[in-house]
N, C-alpha and C. Protein backbone atom coordinates (compact mmCIF):
# COMPACT_ATOMS: atom_id res chain seq x y z
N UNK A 1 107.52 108.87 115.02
CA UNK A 1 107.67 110.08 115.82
C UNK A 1 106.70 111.13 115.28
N UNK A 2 106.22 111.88 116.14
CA UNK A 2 104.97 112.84 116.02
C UNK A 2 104.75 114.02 117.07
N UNK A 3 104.15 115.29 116.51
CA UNK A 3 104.38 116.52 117.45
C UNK A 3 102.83 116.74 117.03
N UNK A 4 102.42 117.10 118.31
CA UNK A 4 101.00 117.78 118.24
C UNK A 4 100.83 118.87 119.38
N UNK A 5 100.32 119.72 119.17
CA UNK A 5 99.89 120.98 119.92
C UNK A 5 98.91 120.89 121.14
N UNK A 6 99.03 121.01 122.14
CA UNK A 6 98.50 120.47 123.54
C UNK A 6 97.37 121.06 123.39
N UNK A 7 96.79 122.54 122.12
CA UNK A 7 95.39 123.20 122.16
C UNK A 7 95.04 122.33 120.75
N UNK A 8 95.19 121.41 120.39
CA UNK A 8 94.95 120.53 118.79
C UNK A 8 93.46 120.04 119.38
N UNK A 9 92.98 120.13 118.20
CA UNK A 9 91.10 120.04 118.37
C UNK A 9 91.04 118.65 118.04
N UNK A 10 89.43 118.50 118.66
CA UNK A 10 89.30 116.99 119.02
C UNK A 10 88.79 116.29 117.75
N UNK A 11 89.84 115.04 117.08
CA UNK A 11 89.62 114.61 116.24
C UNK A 11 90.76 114.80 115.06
N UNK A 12 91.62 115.42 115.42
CA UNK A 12 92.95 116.19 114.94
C UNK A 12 94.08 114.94 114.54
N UNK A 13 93.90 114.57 113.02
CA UNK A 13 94.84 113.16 112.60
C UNK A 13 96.01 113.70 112.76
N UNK A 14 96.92 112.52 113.51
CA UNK A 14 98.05 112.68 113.99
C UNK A 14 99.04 112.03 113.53
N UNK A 15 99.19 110.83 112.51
CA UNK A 15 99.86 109.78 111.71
C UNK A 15 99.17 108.87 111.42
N UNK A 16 99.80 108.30 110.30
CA UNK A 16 99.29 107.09 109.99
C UNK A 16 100.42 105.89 110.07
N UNK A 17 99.78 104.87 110.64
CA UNK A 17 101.21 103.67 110.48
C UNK A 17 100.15 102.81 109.44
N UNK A 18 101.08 102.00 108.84
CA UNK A 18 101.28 101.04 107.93
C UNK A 18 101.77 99.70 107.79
N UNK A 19 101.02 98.97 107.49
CA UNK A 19 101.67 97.20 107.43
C UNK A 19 101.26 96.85 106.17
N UNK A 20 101.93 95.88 105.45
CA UNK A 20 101.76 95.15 104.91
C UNK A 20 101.96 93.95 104.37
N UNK A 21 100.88 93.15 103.48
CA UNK A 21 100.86 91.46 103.92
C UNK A 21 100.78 91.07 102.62
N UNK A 22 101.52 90.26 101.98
CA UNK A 22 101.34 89.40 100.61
C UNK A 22 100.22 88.59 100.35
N UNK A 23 99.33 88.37 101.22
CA UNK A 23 98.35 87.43 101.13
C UNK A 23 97.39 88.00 100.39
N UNK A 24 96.75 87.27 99.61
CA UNK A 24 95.34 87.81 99.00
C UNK A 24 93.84 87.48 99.32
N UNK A 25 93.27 88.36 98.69
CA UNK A 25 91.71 88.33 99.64
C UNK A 25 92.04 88.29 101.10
N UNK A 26 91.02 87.99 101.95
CA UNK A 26 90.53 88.35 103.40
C UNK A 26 91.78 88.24 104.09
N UNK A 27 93.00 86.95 103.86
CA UNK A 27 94.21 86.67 104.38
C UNK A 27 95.16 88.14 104.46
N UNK A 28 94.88 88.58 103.46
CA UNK A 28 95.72 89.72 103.98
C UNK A 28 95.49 91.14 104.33
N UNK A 29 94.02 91.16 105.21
CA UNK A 29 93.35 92.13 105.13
C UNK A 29 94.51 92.47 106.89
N UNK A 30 94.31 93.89 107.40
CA UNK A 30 95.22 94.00 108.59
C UNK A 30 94.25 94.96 109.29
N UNK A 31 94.42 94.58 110.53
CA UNK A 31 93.79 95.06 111.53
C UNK A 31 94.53 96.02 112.22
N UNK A 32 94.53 97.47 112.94
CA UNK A 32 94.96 97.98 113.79
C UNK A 32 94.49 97.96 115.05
N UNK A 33 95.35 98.59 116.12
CA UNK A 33 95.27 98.63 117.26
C UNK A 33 96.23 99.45 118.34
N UNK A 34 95.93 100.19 119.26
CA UNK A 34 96.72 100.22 120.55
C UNK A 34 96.66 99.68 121.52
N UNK A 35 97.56 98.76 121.63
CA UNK A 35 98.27 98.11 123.19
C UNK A 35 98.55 98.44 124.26
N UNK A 36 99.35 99.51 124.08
CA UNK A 36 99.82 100.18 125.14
C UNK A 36 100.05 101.55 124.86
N UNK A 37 100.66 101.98 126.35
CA UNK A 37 100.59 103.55 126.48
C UNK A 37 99.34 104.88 126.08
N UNK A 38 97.94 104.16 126.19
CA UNK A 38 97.28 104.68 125.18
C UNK A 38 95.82 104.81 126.97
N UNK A 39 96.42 104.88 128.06
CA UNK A 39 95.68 104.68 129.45
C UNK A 39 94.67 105.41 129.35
N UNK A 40 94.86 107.05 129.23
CA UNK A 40 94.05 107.90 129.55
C UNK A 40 93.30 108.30 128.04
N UNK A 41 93.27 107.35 127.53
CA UNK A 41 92.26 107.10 126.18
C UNK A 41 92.43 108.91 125.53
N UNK A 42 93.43 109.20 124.99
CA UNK A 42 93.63 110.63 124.54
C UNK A 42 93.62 110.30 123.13
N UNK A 43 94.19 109.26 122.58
CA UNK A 43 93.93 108.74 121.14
C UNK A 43 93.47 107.61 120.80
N UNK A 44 93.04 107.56 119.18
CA UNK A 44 92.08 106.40 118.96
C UNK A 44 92.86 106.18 117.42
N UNK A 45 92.51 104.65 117.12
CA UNK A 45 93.10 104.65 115.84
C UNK A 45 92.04 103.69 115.04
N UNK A 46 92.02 104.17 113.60
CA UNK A 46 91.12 103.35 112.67
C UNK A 46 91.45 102.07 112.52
N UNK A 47 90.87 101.35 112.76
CA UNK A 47 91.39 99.48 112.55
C UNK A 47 91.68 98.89 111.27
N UNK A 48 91.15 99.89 110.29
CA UNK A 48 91.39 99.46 109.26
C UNK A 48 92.27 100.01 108.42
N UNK A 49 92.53 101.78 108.57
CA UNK A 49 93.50 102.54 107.88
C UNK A 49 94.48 102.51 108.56
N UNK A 50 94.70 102.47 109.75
CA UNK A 50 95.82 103.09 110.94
C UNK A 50 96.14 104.07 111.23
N UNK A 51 95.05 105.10 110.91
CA UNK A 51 95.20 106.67 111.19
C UNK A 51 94.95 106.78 112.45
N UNK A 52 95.87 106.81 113.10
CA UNK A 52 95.81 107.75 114.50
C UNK A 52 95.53 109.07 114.77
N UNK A 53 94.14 109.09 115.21
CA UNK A 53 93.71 110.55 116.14
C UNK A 53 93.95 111.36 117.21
N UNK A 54 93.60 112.31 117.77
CA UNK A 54 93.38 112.55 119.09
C UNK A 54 92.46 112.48 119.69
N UNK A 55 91.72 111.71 120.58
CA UNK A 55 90.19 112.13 120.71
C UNK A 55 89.93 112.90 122.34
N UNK A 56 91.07 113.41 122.75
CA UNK A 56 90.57 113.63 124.50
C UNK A 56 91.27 115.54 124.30
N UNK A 57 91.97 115.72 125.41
CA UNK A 57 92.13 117.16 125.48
C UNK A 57 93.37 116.82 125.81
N UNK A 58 94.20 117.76 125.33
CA UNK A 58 96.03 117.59 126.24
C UNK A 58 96.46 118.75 126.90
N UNK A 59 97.32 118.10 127.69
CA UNK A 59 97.38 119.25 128.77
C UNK A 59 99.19 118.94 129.08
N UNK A 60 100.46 119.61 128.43
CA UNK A 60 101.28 119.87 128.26
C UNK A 60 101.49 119.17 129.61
N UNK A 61 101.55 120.35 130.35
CA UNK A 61 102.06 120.32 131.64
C UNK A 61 101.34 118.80 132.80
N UNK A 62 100.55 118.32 132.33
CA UNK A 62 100.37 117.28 133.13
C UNK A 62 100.92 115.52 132.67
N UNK A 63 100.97 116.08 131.11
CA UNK A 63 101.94 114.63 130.15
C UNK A 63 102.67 115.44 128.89
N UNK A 64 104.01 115.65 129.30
CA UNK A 64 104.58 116.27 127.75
C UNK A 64 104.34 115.36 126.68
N UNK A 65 104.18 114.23 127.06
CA UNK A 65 104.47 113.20 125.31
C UNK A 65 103.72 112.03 125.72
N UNK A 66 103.79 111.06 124.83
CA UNK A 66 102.93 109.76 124.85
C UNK A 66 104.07 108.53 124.04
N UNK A 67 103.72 107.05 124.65
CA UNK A 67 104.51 106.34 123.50
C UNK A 67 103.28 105.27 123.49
N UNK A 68 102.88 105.22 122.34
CA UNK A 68 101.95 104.36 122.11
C UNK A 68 102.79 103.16 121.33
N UNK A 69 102.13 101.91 121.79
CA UNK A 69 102.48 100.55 121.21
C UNK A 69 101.15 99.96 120.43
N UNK A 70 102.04 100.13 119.07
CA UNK A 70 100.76 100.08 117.81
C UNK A 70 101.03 98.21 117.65
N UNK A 71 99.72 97.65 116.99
CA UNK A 71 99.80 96.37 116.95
C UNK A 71 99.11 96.17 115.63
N UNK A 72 99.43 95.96 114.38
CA UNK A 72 99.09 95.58 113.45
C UNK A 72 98.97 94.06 113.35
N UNK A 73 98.02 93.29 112.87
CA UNK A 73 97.14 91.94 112.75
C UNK A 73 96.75 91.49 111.18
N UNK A 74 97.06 90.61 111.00
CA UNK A 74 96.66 89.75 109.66
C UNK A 74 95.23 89.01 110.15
N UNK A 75 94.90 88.85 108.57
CA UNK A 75 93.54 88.08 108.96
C UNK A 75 93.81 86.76 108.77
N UNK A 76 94.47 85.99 108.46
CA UNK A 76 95.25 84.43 108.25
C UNK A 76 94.45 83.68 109.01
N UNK A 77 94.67 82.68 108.73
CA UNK A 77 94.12 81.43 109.60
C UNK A 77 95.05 81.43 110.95
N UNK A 78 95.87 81.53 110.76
CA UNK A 78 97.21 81.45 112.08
C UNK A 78 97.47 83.05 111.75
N UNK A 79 96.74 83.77 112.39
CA UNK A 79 96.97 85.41 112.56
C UNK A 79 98.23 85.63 112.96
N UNK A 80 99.05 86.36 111.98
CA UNK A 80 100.53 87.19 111.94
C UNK A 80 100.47 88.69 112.50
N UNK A 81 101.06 88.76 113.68
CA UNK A 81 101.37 90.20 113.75
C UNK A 81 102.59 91.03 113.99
N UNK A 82 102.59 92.19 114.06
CA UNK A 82 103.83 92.91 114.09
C UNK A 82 102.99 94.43 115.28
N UNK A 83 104.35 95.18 115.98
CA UNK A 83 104.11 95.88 116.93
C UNK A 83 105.10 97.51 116.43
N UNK A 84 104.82 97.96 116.80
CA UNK A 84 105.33 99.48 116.53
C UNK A 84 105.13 100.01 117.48
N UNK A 85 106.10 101.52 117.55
CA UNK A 85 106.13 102.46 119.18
C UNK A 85 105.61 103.81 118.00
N UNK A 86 105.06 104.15 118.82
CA UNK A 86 105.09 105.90 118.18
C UNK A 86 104.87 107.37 118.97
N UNK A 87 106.02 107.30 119.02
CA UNK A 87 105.97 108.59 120.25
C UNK A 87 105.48 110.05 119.85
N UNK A 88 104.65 110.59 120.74
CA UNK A 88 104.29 111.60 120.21
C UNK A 88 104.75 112.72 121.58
N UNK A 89 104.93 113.95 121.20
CA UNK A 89 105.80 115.02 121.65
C UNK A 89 104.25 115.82 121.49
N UNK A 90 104.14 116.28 122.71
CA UNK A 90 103.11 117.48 123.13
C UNK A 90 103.90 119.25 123.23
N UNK A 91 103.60 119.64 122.05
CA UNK A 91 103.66 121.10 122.03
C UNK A 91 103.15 122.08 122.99
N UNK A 92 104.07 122.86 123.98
CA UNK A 92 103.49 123.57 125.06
C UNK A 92 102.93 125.11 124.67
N UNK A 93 101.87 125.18 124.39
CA UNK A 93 101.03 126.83 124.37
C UNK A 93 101.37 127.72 125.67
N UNK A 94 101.42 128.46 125.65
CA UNK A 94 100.72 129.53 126.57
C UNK A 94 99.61 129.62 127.30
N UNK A 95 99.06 128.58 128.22
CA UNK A 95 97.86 128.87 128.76
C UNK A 95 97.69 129.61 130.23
């Protein structure tokens, strides 16, 4: 869960999610991603840290919130993954 300000500047880190894998070397290196809820490309996330950004403009009144479906990835031979929601709540300004 996450709150960001509908005037939040572009590039504005918004959380970080987290996985982790017992494997060593490359096997347990993890990949990020968004799946879903992520249409109007308003955020972006590092593939390798899982820091989620903002990268577009928000506009309260046209989407109060977002639920993004995060997808974390193993590097394995038989790739393991796991999925996460992370809703984020748009703060309404005064415009």
């Amino acid at each position: 869960q996450a709150t960001i300000s509908e005037s939040a500047a572009n590039l504005t880190q918004v959380l970080r999610v987290s996985a982790s894998d017992v494997d060593e070397g490359n096997n347990g290196l993890i990949h990020y991603s968004i799946i879903k809820g992520n249409e109007e490309r308003q955020f972006a996330i590092d593939i390798t840290s899982g820091q989620v950004a903002l990268i577009g403009k928000l506009d309260y009144e046209a989407t109060p919130a977002y639920s993004l479906v995060i997808q974390a990835v193993d590097s394995g031979t038989i790739p393991l993954n796991s999925t996460c929601t992370l809703n984020i709540d748009i703060l309404d300004e005064n415009d």
